[in-house]
N, C-alpha and C. Protein backbone atom coordinates (compact mmCIF):
# COMPACT_ATOMS: atom_id res chain seq x y z
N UNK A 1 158.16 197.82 130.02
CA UNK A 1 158.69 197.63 128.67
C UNK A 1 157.65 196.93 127.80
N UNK A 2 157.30 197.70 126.26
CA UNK A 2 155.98 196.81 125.77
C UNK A 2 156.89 195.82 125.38
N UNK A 3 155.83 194.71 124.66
CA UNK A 3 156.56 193.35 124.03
C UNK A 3 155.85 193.20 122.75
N UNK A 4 156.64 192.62 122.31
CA UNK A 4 156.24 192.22 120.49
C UNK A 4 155.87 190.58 120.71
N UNK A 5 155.17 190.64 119.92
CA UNK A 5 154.55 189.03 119.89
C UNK A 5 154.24 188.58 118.05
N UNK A 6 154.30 187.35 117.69
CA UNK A 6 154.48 186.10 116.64
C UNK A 6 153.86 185.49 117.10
N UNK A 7 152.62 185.22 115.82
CA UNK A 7 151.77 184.64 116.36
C UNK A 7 151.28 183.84 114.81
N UNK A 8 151.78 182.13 114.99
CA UNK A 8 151.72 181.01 114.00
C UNK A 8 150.07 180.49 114.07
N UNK A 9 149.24 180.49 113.35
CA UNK A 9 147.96 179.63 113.11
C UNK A 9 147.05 180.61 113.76
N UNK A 10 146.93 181.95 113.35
CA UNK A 10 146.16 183.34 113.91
C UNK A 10 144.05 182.78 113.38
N UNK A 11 144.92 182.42 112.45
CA UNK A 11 143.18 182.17 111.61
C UNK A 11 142.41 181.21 112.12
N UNK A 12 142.76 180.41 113.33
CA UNK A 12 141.77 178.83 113.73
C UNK A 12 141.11 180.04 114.84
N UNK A 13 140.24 178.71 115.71
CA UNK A 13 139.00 179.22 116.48
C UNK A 13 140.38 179.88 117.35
N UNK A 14 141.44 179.26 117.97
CA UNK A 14 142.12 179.73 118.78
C UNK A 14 143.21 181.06 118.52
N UNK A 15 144.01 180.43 117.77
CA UNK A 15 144.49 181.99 117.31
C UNK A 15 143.65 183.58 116.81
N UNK A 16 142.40 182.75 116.57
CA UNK A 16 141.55 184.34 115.78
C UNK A 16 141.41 185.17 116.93
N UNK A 17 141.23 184.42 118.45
CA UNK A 17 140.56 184.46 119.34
C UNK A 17 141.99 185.37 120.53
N UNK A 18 143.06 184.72 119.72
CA UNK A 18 144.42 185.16 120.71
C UNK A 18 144.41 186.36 119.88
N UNK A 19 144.81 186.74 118.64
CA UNK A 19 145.23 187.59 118.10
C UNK A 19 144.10 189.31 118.66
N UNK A 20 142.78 188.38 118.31
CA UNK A 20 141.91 189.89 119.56
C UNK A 20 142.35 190.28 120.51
N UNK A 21 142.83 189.26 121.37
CA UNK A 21 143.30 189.88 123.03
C UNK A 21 144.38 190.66 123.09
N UNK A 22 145.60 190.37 122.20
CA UNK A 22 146.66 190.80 122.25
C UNK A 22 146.42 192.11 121.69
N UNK A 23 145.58 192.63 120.41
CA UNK A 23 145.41 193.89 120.36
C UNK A 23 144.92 194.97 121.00
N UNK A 24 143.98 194.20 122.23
CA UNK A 24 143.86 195.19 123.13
C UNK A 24 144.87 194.95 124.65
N UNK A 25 145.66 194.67 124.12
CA UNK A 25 146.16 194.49 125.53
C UNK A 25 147.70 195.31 125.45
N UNK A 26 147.52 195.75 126.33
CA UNK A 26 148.07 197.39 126.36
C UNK A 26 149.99 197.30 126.23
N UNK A 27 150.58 195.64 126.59
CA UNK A 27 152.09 195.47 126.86
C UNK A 27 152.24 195.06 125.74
N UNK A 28 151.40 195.21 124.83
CA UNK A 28 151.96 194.84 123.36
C UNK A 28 152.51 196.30 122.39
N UNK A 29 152.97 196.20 121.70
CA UNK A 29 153.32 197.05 120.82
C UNK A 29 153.12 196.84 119.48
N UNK A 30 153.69 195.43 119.00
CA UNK A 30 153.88 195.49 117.83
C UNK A 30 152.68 193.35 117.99
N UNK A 31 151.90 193.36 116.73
CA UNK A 31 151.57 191.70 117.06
C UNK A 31 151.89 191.29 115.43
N UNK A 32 152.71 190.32 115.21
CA UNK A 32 152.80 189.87 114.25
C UNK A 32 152.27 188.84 113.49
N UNK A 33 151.60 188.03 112.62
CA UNK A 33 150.66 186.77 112.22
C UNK A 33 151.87 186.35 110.73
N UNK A 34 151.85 185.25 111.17
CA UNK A 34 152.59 184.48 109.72
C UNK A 34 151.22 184.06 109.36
N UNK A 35 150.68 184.51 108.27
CA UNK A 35 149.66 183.43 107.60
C UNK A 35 150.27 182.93 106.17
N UNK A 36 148.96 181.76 105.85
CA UNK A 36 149.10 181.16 104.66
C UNK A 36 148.70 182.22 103.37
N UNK A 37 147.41 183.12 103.10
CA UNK A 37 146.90 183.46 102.37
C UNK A 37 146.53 184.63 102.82
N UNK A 38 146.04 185.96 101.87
CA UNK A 38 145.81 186.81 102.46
C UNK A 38 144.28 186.56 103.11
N UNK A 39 144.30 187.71 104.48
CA UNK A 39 142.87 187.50 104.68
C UNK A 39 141.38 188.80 104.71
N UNK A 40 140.66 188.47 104.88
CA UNK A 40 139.65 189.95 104.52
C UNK A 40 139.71 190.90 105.33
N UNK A 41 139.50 192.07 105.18
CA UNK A 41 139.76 193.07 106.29
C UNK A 41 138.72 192.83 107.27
N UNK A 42 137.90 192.28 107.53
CA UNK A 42 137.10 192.27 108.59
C UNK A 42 137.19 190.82 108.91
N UNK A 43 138.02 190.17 108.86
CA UNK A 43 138.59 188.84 109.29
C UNK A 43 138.42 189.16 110.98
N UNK A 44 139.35 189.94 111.52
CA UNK A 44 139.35 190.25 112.86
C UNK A 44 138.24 191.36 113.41
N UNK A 45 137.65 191.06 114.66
CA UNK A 45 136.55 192.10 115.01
C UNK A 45 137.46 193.02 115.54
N UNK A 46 138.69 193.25 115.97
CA UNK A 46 139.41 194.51 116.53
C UNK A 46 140.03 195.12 115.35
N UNK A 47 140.46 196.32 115.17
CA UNK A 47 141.61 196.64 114.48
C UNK A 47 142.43 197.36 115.08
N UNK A 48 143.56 197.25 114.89
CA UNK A 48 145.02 197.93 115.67
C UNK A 48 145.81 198.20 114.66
N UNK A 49 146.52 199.39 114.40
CA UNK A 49 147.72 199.78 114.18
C UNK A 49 149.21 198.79 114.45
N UNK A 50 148.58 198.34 115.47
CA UNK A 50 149.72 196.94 115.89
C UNK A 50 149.88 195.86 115.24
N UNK A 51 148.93 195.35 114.61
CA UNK A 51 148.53 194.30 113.73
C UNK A 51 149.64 194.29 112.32
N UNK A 52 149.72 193.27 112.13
CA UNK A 52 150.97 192.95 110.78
C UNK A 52 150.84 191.49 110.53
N UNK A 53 150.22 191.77 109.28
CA UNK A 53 149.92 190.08 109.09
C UNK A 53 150.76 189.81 107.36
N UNK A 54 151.29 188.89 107.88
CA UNK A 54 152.79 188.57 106.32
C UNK A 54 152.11 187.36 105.97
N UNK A 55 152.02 187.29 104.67
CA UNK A 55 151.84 186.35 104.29
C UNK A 55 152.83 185.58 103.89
N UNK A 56 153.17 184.10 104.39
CA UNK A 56 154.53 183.17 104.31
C UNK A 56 154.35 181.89 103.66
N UNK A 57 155.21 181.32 103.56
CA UNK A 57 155.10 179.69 102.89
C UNK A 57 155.78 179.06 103.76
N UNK A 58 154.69 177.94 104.86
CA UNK A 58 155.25 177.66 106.10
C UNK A 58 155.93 176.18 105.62
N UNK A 59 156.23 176.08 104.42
CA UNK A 59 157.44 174.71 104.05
C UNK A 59 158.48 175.24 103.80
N UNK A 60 158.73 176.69 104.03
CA UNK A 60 160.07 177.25 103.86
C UNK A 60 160.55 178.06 105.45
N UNK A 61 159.98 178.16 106.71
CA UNK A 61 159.86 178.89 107.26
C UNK A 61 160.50 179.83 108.09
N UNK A 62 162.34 178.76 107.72
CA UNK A 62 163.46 179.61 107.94
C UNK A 62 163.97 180.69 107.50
N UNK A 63 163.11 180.35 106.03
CA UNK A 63 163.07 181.83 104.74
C UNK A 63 162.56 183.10 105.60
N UNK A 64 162.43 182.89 107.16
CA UNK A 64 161.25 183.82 107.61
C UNK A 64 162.04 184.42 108.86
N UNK A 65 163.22 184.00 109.33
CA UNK A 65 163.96 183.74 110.70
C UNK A 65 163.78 185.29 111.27
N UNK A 66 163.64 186.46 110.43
CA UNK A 66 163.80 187.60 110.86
C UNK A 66 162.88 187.89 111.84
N UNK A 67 161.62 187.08 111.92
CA UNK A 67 160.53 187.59 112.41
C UNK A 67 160.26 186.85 113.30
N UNK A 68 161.27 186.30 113.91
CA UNK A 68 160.94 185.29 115.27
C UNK A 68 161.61 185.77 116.63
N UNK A 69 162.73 187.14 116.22
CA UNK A 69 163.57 188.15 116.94
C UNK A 69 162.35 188.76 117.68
N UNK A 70 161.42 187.95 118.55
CA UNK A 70 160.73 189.08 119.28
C UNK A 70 160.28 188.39 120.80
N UNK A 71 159.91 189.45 121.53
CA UNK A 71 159.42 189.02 122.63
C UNK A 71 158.59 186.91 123.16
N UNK A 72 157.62 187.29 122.63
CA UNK A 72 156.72 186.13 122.77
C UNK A 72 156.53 185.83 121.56
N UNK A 73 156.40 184.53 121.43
CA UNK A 73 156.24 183.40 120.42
C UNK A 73 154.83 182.88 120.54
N UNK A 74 153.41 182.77 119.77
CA UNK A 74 152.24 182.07 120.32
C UNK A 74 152.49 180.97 118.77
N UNK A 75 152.20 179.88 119.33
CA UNK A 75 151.82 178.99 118.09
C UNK A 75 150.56 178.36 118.28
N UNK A 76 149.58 178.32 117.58
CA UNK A 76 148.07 177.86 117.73
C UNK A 76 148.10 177.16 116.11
N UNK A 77 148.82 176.50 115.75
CA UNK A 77 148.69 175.75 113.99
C UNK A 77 148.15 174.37 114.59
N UNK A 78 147.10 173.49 113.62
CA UNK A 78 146.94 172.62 113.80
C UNK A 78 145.59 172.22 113.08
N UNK A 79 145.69 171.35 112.81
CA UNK A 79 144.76 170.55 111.66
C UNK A 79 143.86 169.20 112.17
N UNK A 80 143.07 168.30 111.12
CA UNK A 80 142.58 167.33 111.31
C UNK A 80 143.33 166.13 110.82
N UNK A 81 143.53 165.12 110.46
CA UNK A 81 143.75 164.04 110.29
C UNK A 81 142.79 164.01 108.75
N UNK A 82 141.56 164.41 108.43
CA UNK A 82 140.55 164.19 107.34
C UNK A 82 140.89 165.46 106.58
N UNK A 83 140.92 166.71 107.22
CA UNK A 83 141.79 168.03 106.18
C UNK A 83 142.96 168.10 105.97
N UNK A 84 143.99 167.10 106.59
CA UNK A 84 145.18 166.94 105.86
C UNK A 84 145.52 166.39 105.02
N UNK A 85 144.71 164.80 105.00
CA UNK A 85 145.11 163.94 103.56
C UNK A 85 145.37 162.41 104.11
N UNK A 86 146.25 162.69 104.64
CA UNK A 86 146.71 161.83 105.36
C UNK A 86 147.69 161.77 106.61
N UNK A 87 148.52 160.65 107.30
CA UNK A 87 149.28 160.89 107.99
C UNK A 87 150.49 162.02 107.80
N UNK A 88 151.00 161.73 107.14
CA UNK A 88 152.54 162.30 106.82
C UNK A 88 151.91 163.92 106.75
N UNK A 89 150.89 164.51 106.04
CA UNK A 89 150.33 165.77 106.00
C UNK A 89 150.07 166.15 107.55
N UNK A 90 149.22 165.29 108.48
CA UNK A 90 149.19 166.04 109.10
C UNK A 90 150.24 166.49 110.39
N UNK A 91 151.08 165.52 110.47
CA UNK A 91 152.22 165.21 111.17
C UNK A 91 153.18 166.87 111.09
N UNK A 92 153.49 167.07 109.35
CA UNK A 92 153.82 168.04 108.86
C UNK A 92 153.37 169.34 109.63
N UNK A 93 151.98 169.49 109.56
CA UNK A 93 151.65 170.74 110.53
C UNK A 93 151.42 170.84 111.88
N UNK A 94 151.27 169.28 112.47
CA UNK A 94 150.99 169.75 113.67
C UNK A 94 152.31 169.37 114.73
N UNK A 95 153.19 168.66 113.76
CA UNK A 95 154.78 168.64 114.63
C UNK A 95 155.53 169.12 113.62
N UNK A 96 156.15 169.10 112.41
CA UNK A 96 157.52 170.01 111.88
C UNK A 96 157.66 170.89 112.19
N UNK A 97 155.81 171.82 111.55
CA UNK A 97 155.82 173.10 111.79
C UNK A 97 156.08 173.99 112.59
N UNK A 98 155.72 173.35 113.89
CA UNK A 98 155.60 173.77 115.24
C UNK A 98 156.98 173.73 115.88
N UNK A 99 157.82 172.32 115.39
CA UNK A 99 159.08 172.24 116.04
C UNK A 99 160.42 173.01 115.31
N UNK A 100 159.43 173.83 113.97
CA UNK A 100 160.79 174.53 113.41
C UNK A 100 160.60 175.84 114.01
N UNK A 101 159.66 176.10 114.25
CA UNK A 101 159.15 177.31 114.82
C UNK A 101 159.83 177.56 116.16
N UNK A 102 159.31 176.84 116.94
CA UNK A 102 160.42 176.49 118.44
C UNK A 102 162.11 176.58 118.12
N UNK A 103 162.25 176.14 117.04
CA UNK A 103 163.95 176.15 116.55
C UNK A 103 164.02 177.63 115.89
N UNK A 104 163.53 178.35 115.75
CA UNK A 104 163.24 179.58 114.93
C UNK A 104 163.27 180.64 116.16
N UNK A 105 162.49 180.41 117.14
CA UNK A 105 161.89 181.41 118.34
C UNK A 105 162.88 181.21 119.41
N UNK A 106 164.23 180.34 119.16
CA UNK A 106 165.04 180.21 120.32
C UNK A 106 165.51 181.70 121.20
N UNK A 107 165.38 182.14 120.28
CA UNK A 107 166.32 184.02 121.05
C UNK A 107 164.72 184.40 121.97
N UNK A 108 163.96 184.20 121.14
CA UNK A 108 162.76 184.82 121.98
C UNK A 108 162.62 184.49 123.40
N UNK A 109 161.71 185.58 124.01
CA UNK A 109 161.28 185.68 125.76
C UNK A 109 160.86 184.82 126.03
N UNK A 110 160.27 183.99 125.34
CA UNK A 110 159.07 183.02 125.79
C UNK A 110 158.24 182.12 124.86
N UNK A 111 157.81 181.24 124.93
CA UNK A 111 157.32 180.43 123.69
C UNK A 111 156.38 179.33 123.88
N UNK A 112 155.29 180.02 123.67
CA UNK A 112 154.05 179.03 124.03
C UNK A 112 153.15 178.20 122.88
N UNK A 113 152.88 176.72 122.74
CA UNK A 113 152.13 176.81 121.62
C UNK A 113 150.97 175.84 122.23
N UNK A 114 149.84 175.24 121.22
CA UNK A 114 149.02 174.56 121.55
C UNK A 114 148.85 172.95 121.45
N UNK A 115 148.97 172.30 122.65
CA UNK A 115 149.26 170.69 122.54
C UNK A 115 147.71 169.96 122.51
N UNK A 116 147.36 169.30 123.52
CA UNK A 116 146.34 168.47 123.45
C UNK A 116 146.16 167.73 124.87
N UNK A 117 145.30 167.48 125.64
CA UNK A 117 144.86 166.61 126.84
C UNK A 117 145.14 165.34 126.29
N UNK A 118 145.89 164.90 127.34
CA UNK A 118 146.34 163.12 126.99
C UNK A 118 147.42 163.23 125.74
N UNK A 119 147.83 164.13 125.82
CA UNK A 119 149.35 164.00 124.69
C UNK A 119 150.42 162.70 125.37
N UNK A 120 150.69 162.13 124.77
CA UNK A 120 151.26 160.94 125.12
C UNK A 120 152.21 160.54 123.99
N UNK A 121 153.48 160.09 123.69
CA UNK A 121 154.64 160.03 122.68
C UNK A 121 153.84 158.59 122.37
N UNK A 122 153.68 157.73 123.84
CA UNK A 122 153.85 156.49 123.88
C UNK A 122 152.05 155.96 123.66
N UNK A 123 151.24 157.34 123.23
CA UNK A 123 149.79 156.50 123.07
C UNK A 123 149.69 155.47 121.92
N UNK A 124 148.56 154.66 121.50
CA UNK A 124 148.37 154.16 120.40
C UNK A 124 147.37 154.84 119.71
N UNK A 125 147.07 156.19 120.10
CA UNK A 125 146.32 157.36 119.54
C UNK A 125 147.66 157.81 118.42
N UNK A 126 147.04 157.97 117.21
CA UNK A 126 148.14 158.57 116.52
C UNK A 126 148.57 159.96 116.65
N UNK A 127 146.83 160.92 116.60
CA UNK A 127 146.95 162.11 117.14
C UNK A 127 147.91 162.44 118.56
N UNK A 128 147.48 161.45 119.94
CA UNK A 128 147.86 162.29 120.79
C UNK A 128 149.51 161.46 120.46
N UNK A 129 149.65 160.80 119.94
CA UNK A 129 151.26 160.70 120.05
C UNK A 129 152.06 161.69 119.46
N UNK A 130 151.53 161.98 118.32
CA UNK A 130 151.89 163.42 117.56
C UNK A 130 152.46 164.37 118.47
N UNK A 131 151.17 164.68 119.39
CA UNK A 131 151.07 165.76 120.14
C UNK A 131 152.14 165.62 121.55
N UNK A 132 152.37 163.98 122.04
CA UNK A 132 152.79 163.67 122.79
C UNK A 132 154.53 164.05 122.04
N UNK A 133 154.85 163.55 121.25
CA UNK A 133 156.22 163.88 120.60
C UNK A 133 156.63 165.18 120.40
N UNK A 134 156.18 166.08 120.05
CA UNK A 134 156.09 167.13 120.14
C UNK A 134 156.38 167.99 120.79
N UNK A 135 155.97 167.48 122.34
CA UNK A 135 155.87 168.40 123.18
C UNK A 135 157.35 168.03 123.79
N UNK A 136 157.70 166.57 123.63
CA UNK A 136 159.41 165.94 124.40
C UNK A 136 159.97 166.62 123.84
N UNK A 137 159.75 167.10 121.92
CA UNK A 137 160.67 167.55 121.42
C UNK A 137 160.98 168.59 121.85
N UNK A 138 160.34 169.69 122.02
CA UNK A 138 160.53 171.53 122.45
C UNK A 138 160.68 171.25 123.78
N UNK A 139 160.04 170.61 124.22
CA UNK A 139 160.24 170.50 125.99
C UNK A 139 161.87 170.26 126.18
N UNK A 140 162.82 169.45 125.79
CA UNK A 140 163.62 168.95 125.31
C UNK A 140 165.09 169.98 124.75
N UNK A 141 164.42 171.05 124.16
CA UNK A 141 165.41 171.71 123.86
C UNK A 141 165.83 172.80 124.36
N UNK A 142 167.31 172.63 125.18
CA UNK A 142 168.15 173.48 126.27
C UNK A 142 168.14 175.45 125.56
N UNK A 143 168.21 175.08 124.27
CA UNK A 143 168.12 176.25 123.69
C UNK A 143 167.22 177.23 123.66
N UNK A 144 165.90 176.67 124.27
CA UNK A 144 164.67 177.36 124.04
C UNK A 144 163.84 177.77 125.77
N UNK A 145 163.93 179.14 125.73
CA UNK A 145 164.03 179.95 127.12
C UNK A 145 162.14 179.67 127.13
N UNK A 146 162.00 179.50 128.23
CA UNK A 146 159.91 179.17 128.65
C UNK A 146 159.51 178.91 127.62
N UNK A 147 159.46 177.82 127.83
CA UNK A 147 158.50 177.02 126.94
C UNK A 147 157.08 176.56 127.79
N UNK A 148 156.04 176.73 126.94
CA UNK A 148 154.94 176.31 127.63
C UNK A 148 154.11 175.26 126.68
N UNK A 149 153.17 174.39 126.86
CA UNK A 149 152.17 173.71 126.18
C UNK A 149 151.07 174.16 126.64
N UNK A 150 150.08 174.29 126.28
CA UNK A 150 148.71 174.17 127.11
C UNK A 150 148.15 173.33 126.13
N UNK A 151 147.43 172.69 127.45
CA UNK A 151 147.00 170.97 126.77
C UNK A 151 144.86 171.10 127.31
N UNK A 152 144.66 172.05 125.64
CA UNK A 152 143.02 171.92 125.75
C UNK A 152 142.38 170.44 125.58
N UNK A 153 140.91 170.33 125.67
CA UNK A 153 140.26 169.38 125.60
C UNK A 153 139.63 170.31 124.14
N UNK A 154 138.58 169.58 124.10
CA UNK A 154 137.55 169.55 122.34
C UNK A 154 137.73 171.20 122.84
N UNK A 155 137.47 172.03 121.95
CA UNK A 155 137.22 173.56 122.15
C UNK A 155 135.77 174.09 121.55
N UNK A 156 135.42 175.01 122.40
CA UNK A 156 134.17 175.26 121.96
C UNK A 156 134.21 176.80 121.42
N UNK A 157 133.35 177.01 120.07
CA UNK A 157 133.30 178.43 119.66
C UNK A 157 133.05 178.70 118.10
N UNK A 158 132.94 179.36 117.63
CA UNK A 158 132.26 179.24 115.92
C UNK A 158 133.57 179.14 114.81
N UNK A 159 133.57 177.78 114.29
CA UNK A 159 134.90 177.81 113.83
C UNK A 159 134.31 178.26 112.02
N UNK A 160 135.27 178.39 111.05
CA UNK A 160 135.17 178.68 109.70
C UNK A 160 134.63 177.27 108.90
N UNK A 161 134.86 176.62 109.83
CA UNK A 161 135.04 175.00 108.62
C UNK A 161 134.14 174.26 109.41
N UNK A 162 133.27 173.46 109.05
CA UNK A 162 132.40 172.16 109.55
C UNK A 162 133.35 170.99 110.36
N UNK A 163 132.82 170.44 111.45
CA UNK A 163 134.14 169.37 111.76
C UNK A 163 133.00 168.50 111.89
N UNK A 164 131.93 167.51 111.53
CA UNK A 164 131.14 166.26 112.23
C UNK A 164 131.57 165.71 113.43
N UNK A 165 132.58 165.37 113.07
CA UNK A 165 133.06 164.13 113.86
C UNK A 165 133.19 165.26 115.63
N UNK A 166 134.01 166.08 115.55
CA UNK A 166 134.15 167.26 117.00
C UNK A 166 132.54 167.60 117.23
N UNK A 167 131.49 168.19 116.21
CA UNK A 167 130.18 168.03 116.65
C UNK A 167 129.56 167.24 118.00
N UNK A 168 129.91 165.79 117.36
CA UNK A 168 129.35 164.82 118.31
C UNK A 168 130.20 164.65 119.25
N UNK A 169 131.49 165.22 119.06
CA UNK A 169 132.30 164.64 120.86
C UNK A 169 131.86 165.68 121.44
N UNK A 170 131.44 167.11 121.32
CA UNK A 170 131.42 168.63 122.11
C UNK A 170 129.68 168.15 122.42
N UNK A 171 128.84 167.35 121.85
CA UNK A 171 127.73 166.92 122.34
C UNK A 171 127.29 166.07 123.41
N UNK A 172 128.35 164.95 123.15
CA UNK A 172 128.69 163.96 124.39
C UNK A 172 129.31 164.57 125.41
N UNK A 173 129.88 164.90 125.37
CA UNK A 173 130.75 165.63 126.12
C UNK A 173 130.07 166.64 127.39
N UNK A 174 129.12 167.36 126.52
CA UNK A 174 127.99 168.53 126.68
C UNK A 174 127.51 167.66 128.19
N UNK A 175 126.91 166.10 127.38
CA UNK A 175 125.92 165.37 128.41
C UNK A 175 127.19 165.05 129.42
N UNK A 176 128.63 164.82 129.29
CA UNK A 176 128.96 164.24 130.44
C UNK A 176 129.82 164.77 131.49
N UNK A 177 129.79 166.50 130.59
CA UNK A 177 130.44 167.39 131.89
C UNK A 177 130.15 167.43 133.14
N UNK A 178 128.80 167.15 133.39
CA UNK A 178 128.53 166.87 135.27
C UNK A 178 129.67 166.12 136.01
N UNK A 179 130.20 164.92 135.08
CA UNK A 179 130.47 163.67 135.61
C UNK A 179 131.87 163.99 135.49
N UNK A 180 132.53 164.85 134.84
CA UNK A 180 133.65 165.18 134.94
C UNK A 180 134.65 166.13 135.89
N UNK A 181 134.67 165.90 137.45
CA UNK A 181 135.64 166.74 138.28
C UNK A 181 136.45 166.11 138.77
N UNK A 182 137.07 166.82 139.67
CA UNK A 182 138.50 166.44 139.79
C UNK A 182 139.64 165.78 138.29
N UNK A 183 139.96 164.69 139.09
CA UNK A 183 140.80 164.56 137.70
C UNK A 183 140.78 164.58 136.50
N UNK A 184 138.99 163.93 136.29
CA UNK A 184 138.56 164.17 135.07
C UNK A 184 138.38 165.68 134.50
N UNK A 185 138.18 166.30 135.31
CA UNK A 185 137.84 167.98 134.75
C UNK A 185 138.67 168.85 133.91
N UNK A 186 139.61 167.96 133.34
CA UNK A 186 140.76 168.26 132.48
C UNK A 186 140.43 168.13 130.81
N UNK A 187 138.99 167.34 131.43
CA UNK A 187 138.46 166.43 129.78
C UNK A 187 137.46 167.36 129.11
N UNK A 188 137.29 168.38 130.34
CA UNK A 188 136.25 169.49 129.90
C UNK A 188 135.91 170.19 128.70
N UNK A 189 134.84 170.34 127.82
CA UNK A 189 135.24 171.34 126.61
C UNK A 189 135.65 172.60 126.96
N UNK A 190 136.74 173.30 126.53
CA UNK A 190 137.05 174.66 127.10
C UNK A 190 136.59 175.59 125.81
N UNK A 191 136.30 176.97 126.46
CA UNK A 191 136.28 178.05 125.25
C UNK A 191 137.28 178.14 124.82
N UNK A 192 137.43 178.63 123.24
CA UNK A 192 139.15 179.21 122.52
C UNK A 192 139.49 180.03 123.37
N UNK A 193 138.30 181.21 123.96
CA UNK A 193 139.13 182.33 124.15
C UNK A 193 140.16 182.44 125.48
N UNK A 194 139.66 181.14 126.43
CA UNK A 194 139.83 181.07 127.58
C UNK A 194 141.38 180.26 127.45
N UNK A 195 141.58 179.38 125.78
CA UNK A 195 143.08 178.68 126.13
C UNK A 195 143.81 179.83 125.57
N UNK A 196 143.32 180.87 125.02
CA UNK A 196 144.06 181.84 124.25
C UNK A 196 144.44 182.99 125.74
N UNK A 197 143.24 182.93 126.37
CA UNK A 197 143.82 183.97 127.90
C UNK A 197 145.24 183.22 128.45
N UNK A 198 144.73 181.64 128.44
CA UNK A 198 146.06 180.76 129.11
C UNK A 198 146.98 181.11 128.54
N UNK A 199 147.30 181.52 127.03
CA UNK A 199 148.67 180.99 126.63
C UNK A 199 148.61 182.33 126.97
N UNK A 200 148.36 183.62 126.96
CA UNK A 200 148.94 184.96 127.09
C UNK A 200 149.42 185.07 128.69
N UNK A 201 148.79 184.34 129.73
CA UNK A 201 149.28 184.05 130.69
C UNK A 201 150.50 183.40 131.29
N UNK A 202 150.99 182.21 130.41
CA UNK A 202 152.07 181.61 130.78
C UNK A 202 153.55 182.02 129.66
N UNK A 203 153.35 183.72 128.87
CA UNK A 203 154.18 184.57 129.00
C UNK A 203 154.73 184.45 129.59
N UNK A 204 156.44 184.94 129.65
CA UNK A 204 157.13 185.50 130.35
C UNK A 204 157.66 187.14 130.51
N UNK A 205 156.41 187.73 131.03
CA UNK A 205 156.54 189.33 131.28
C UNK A 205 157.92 190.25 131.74
């Protein structure tokens, strides 16, 4: 049976990177993208007939409920702390958004989105508490059939936007991957495309 897939934050290093795989990957039928703005036709290096990208206003996103009636759910949205503004901005996209979405995708097969290494409710990291809350929340809700997180480290791959500050951790980092196995090997920089294989993996087929 093919499957239809929704797919929230298509345009970052990770979603650009999910939305390729899924067009060639043969149990799909239909792939859907909520974006913010329209985007260029050569935005994506694949093109598919499968492809359907709506442009939405994700402060309304219940205005949208029709399009969450599908197989798999991918959510890859998520921001900086310095491109949001401030707290309350980025909170907005990287937990409302995500947790209305999860409240949106309840009928769906399956529902995977993107958390963070060291997500913690209870850190004094603001980020990973974000990320840590987040995840209790959907984790949390009886209503919502497979739920998954996958919890990357820094990601590596050519993003649209400059980040400094990720520069120098994917540099350090660079120098201290030797030193990182076993438990630490979680701290690893991973490729997008490789958390984007994960989340198509922890599907429910």
């Amino acid at each position: 049976m093919l499957q239809s897939a929704l797919v929230l934050g298509a345009t970052g290093l990770v979603g650009k990177s999910l939305v390729q795989q899924l067009c060639v990957d043969d149990r799909y039928q239909t792939i859907i993208c909520l974006i913010r703005k329209p985007l260029p036709n050569n935005f994506f290096s694949v093109k598919s007939d499968k492809l359907q990208l709506i442009v939405v206003d994700f402060d309304c996103l219940g205005d949208y409920q029709g399009y969450f009636y599908n197989s798999h759910t991918y959510v890859c949205l998520g921001t900086t702390l310095k491109r949001a503004g401030s707290k309350a901005a980025f909170r907005k996209v990287d937990f409302e958004y995500i947790h209305v979405a999860a409240q949106l995708a309840r009928k769906a097969q399956s529902f995977v989105w993107i958390s963070s290494v060291g997500a913690n409710a209870n850190s004094g990291n603001f980020y990973l508490k974000v990320k840590g809350e987040l995840e209790n929340a959907i984790l949390g809700m009886s209503q919502l059939k497979h739920a998954s997180a996958v919890r990357p480290s820094l990601l590596l791959g050519e993003r649209q936007e400059s980040r400094p500050l990720e520069k120098i951790g994917l540099f350090v980092s660079g120098i201290l991957s030797p030193l990182l196995v076993g438990k630490l090997a979680k701290y690893k920089p991973v490729q997008a495309r490789d958390v984007a294989r994960q989340m198509i993996r922890l599907q429910v087929f």
